[in-house]
C-alpha atoms as a PDB file:
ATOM      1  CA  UNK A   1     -76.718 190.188  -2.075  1.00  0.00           C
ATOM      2  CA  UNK A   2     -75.111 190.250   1.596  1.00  0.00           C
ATOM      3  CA  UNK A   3     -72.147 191.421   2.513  1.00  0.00           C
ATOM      4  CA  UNK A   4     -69.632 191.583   4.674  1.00  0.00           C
ATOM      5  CA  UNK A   5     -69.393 194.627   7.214  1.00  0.00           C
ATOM      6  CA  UNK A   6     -65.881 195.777   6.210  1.00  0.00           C
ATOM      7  CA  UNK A   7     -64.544 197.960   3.997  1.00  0.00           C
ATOM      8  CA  UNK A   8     -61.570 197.793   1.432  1.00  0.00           C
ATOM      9  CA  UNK A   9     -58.912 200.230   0.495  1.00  0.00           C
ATOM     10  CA  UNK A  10     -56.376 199.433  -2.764  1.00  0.00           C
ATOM     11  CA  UNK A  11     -53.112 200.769  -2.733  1.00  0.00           C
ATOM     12  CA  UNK A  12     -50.921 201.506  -5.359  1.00  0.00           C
ATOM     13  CA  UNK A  13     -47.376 200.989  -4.772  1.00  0.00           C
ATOM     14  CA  UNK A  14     -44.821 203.217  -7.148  1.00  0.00           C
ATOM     15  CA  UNK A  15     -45.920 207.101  -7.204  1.00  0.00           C
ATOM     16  CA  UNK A  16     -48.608 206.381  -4.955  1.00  0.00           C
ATOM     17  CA  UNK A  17     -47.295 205.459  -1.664  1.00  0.00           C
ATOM     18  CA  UNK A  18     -43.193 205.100  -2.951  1.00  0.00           C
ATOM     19  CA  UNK A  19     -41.198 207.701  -4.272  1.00  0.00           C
ATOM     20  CA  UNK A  20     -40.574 206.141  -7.354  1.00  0.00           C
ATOM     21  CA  UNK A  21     -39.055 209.008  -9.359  1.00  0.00           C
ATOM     22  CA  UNK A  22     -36.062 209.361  -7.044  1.00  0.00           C
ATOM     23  CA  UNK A  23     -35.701 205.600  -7.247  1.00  0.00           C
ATOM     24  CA  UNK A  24     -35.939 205.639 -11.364  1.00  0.00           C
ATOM     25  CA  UNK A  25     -33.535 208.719 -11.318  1.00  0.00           C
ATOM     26  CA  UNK A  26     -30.954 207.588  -8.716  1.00  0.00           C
ATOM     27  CA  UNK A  27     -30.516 203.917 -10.984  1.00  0.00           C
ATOM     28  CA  UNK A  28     -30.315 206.005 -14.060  1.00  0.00           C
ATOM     29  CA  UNK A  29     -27.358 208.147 -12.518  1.00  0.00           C
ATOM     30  CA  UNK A  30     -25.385 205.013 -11.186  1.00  0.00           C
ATOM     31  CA  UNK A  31     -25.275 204.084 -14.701  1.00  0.00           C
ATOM     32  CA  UNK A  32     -24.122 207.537 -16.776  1.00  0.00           C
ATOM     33  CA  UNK A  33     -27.935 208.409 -17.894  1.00  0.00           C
ATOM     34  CA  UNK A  34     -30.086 211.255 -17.711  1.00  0.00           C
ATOM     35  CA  UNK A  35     -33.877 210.850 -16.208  1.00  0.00           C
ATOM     36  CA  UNK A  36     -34.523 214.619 -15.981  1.00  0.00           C
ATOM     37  CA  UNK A  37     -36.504 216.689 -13.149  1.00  0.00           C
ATOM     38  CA  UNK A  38     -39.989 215.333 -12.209  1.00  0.00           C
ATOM     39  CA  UNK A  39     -41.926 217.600 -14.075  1.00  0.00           C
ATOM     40  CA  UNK A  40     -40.645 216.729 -17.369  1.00  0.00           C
ATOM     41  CA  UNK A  41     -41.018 213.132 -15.902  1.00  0.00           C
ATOM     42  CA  UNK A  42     -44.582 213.459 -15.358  1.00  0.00           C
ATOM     43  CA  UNK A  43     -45.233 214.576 -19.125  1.00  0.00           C
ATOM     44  CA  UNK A  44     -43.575 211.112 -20.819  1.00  0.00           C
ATOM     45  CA  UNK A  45     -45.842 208.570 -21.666  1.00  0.00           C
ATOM     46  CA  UNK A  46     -45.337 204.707 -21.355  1.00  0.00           C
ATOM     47  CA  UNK A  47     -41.762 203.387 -23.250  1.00  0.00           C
ATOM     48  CA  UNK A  48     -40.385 207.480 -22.947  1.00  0.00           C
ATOM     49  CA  UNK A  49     -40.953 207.531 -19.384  1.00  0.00           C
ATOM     50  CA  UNK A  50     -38.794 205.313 -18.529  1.00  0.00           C
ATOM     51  CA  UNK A  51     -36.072 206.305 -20.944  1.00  0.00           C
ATOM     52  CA  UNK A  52     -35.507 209.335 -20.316  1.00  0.00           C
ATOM     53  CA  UNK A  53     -38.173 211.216 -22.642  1.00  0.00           C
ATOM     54  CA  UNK A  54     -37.439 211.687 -26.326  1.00  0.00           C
ATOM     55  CA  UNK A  55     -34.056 214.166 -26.148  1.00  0.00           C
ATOM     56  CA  UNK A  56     -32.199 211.945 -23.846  1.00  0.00           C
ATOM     57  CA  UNK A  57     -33.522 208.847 -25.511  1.00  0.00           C
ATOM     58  CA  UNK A  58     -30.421 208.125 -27.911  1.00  0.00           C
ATOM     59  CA  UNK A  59     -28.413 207.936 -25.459  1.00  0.00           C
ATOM     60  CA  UNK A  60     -29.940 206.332 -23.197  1.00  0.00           C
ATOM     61  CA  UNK A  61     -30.820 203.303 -25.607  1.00  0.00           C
ATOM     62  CA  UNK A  62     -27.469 203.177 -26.319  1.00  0.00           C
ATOM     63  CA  UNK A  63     -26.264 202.541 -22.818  1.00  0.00           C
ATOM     64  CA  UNK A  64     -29.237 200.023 -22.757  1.00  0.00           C
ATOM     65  CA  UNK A  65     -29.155 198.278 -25.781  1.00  0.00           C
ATOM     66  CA  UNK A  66     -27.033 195.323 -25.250  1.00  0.00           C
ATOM     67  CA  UNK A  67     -28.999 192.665 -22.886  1.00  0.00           C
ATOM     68  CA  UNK A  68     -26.276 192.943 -20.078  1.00  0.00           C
ATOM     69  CA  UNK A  69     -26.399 196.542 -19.837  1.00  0.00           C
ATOM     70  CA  UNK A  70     -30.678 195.931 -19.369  1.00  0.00           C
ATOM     71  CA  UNK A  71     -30.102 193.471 -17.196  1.00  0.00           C
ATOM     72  CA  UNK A  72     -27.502 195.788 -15.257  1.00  0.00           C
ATOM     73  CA  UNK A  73     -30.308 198.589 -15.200  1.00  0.00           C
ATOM     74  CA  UNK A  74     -32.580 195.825 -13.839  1.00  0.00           C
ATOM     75  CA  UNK A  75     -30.269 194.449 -10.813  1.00  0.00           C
ATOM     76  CA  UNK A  76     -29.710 198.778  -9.721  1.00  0.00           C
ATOM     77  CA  UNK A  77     -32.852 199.752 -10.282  1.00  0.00           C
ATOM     78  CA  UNK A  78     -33.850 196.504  -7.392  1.00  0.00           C
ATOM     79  CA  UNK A  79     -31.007 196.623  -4.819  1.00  0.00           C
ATOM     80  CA  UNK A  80     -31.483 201.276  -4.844  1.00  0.00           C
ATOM     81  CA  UNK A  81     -35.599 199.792  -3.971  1.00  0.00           C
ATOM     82  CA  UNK A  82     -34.698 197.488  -1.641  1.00  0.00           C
ATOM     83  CA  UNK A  83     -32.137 199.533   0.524  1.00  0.00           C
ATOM     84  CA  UNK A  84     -32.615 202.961  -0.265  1.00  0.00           C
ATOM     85  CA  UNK A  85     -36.102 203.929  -1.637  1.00  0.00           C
ATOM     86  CA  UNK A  86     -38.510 205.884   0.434  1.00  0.00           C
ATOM     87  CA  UNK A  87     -42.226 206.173   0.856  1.00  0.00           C
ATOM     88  CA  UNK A  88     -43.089 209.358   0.736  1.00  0.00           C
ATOM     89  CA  UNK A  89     -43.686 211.326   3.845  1.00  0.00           C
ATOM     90  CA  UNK A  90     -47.015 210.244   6.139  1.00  0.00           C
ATOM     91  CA  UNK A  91     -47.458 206.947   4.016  1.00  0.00           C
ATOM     92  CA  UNK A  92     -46.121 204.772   6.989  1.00  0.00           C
ATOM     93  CA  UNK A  93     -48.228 205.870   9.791  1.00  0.00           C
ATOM     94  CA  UNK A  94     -50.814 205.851   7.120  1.00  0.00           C
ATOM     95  CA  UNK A  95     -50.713 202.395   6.864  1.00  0.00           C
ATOM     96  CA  UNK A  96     -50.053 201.341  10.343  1.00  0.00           C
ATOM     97  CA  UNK A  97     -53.067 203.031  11.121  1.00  0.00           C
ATOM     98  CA  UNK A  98     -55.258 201.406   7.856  1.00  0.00           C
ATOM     99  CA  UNK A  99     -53.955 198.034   9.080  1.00  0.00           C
ATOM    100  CA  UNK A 100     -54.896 198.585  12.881  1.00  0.00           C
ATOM    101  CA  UNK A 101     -58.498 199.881  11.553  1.00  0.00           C
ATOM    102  CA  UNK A 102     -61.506 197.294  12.435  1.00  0.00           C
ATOM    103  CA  UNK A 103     -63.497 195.644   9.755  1.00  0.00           C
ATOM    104  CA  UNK A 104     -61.292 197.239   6.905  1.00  0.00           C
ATOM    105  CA  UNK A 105     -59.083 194.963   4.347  1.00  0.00           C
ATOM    106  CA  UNK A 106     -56.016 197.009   3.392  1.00  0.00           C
ATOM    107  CA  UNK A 107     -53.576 196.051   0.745  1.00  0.00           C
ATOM    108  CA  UNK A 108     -51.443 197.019  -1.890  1.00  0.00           C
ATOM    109  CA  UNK A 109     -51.216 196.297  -6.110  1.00  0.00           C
ATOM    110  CA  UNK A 110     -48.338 197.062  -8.242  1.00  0.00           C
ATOM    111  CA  UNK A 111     -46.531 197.024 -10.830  1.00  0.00           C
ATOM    112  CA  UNK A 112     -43.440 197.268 -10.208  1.00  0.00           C
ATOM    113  CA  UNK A 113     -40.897 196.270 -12.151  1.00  0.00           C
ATOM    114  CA  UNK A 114     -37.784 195.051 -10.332  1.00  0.00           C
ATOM    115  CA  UNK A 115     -36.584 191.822  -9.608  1.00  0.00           C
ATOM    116  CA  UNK A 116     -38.871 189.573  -7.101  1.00  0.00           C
ATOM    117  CA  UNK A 117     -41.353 192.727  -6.662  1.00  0.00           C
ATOM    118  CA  UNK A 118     -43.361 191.390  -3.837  1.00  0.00           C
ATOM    119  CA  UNK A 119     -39.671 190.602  -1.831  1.00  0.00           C
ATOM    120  CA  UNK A 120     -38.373 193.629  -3.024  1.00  0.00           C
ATOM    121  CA  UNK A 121     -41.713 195.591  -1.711  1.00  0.00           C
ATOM    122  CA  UNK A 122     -41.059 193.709   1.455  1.00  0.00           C
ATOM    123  CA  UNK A 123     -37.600 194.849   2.132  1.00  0.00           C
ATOM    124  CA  UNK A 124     -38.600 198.256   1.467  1.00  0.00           C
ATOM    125  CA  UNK A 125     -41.800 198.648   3.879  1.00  0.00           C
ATOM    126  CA  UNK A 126     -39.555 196.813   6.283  1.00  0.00           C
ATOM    127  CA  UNK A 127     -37.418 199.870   6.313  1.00  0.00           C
ATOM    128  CA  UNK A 128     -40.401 202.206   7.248  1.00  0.00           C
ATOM    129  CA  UNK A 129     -41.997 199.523   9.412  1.00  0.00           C
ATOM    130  CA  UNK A 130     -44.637 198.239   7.840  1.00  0.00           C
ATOM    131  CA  UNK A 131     -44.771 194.716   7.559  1.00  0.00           C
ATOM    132  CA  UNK A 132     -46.345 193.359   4.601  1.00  0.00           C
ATOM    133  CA  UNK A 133     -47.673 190.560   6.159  1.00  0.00           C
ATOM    134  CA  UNK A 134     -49.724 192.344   7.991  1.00  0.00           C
ATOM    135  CA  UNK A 135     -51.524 193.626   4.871  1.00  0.00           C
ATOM    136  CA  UNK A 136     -54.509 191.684   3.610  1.00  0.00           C
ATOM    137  CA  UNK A 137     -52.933 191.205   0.305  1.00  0.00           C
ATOM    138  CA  UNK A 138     -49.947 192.345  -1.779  1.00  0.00           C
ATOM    139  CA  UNK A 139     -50.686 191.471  -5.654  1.00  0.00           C
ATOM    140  CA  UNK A 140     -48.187 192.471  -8.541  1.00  0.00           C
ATOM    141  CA  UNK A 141     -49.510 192.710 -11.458  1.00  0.00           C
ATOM    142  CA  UNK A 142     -47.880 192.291 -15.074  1.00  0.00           C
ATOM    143  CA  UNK A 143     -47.684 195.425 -17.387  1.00  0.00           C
ATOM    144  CA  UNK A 144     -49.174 193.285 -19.864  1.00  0.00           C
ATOM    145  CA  UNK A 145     -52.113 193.454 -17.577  1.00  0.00           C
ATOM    146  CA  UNK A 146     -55.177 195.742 -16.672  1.00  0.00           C
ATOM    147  CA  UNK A 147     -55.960 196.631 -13.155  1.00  0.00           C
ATOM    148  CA  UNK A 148     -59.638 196.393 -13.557  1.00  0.00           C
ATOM    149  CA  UNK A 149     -59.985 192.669 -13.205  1.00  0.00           C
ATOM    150  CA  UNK A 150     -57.788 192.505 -10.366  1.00  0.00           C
ATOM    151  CA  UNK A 151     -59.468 195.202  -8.545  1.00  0.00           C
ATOM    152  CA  UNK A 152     -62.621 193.237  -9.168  1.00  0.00           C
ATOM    153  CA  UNK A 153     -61.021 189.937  -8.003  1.00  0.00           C
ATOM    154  CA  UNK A 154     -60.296 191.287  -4.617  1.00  0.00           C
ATOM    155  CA  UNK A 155     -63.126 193.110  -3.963  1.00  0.00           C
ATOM    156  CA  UNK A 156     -65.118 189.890  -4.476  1.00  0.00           C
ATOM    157  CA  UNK A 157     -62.918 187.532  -2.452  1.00  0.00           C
ATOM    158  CA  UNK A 158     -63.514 189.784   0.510  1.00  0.00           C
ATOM    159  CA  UNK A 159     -67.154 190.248  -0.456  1.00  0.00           C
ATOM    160  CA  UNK A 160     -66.778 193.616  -0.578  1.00  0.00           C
ATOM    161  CA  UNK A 161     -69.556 195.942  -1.206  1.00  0.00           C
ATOM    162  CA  UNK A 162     -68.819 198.364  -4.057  1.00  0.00           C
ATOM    163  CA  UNK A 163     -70.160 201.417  -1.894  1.00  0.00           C
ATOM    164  CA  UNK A 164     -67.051 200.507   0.939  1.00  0.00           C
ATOM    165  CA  UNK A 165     -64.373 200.123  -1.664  1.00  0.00           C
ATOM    166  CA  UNK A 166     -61.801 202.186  -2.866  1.00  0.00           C
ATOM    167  CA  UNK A 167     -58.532 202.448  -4.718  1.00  0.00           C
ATOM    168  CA  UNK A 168     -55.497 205.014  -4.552  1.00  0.00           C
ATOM    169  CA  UNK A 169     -53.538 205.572  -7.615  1.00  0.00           C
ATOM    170  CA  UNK A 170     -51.201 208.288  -9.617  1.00  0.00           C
ATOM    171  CA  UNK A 171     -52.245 207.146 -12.857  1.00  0.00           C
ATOM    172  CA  UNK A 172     -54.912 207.754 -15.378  1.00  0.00           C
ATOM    173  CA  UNK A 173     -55.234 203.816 -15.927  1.00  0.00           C
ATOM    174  CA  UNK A 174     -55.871 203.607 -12.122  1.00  0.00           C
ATOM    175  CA  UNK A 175     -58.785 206.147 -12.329  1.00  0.00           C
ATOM    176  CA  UNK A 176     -60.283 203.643 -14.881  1.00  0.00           C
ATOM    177  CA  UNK A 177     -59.806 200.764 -13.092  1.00  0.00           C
ATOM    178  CA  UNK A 178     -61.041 201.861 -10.094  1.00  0.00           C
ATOM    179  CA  UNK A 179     -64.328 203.099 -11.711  1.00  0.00           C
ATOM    180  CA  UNK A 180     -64.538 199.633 -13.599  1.00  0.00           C
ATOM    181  CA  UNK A 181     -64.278 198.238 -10.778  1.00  0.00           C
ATOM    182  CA  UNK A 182     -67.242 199.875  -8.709  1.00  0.00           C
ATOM    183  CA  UNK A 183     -64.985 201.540  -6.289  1.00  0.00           C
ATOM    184  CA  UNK A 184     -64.285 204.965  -5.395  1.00  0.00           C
ATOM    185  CA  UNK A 185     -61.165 206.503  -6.789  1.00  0.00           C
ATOM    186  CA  UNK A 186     -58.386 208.143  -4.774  1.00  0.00           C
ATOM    187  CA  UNK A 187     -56.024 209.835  -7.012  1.00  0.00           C
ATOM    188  CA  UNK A 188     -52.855 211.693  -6.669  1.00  0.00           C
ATOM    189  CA  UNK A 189     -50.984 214.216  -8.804  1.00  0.00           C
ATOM    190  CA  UNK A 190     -47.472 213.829  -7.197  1.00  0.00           C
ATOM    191  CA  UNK A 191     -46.754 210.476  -9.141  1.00  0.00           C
ATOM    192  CA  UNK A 192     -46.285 209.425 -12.506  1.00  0.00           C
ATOM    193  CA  UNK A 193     -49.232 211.946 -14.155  1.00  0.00           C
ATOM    194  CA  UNK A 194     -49.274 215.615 -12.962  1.00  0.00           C
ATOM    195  CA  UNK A 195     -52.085 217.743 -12.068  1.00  0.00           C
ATOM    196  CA  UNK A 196     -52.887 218.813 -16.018  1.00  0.00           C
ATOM    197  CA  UNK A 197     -52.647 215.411 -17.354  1.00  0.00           C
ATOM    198  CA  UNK A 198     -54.960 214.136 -14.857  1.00  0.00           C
ATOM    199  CA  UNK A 199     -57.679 216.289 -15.391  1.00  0.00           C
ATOM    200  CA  UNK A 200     -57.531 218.406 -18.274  1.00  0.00           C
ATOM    201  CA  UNK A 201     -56.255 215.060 -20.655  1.00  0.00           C
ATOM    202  CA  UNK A 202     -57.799 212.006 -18.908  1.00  0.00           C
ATOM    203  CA  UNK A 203     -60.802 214.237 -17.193  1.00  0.00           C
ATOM    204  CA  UNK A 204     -60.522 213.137 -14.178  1.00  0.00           C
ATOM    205  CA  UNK A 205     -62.735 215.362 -11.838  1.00  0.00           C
ATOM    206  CA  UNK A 206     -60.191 217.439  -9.958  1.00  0.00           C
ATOM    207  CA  UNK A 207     -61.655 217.223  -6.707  1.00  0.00           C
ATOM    208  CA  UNK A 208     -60.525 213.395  -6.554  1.00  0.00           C
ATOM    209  CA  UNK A 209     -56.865 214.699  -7.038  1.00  0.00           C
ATOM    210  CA  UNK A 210     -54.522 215.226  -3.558  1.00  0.00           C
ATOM    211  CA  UNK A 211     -51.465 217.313  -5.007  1.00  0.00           C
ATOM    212  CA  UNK A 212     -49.284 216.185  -2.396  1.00  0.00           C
ATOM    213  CA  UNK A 213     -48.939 212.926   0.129  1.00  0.00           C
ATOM    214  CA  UNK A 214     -49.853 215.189   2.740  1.00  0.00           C
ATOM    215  CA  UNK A 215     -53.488 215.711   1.399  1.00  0.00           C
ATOM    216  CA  UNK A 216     -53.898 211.969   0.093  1.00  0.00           C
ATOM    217  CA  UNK A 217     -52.711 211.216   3.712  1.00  0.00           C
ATOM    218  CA  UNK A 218     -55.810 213.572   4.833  1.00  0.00           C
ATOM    219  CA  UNK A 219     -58.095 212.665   2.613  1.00  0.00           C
ATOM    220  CA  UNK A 220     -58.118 209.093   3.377  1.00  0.00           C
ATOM    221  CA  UNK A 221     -57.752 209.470   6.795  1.00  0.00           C
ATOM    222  CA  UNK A 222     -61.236 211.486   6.887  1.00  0.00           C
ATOM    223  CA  UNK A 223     -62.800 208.912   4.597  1.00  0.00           C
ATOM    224  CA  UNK A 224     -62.228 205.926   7.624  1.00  0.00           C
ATOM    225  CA  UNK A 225     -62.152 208.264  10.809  1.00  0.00           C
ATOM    226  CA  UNK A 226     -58.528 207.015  11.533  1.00  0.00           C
ATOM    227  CA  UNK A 227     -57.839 209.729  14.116  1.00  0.00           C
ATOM    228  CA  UNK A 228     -54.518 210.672  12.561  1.00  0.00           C
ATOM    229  CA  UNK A 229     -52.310 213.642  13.339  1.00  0.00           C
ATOM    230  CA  UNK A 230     -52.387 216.607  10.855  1.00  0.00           C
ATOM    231  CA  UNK A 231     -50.025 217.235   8.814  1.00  0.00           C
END
């Protein structure tokens, strides 16, 4: 099979490359609940997570219960993205740099869950300078979705060989889809899984893991030569 001469990088978009947790925790204090510190944040799994893990959760389904107050939580949790989330530190020269590279497609998958995600992604990367149209794609997927396919999807429409693909994540799930997908897994333990869950539950080799955006920032640019500043 031919392909083309470029190269593809995946980005993921909340814990990845946005500071989702201050985000999540900053919507859950405008509205009287309790989130917790990150590192009890990184230990929840799915529904828990995002509820504020099983001591809080009560009361926090309580406050949420009534489709208003969800709603409510919905509309905060959007305009605090929109106008005051941050990427973490290095992510936006990071970019500007990925999207100024020759012969490399750059782009970003998510999940996120606020209102109009790819508009609300906009807005944000506006506020750091990036502008998303620049990016060779921006896809959202639903939760009720897996990765894997999508990750396959782009990497063909770009004719991608599997050797010059690869895909940054914070998640166990994104470790597997990357894989699935025939692409080489950046991962990061600063997002929604820590360092332990990573590797000792989902055995993910820990020499894929950056601990901080600093090294992710490193690591990648290494991997395309991108002449970046250290940080």
């Amino acid at each position: 099979m031919t392909y083309q001469r470029e190269r593809l990088i995946i980005l993921d978009a909340d814990g990845t490359t946005i500071n989702a947790f201050d985000a999540i925790a900053a919507t859950f204090s405008q509205l009287g609940m309790e989130l917790g510190d990150l590192e009890t944040f990184q230990k929840r799994r799915h529904l828990f997570k995002y509820l504020g893990g099983v001591k809080m959760l009560p009361k926090n389904l309580s406050r949420q219960f009534s489709k208003r107050k969800r709603n409510m939580l919905l509309e905060t949790l959007t305009e605090i993205y929109r106008h005051d989330a941050q990427l973490f530190a290095g992510i936006a020269p990071l970019l500007q740099q990925l999207i100024a590279a020759p012969q490399l497609r750059v782009g970003i998958v998510t999940r996120n869950i606020t209102q109009h995600p790819e508009e609300t992604l906009r807005l944000l990367f506006a506020r750091h300078q990036i502008d998303t149209e620049a990016l060779d794609f921006l896809v959202h997927i639903p939760l009720s979705q897996e990765k894997t396919a999508h990750f396959r999807v782009i990497r063909e429409q770009f004719n991608i060989n599997p050797a010059c693909a690869f895909a940054c994540g914070d998640e166990r799930k994104d470790y597997r889809a990357a894989v699935g997908a025939g692409m080489h897994p950046f991962m990061v333990s600063y997002g929604f899984e820590d360092h332990q869950h990573l590797t000792l539950k989902a055995g993910i080799p820990e020499e894929l893991i950056a601990r901080t955006p600093a090294e992710l920032c490193q690591r990648v640019n290494h991997a395309f030569d991108l002449n970046l500043p250290s940080f």
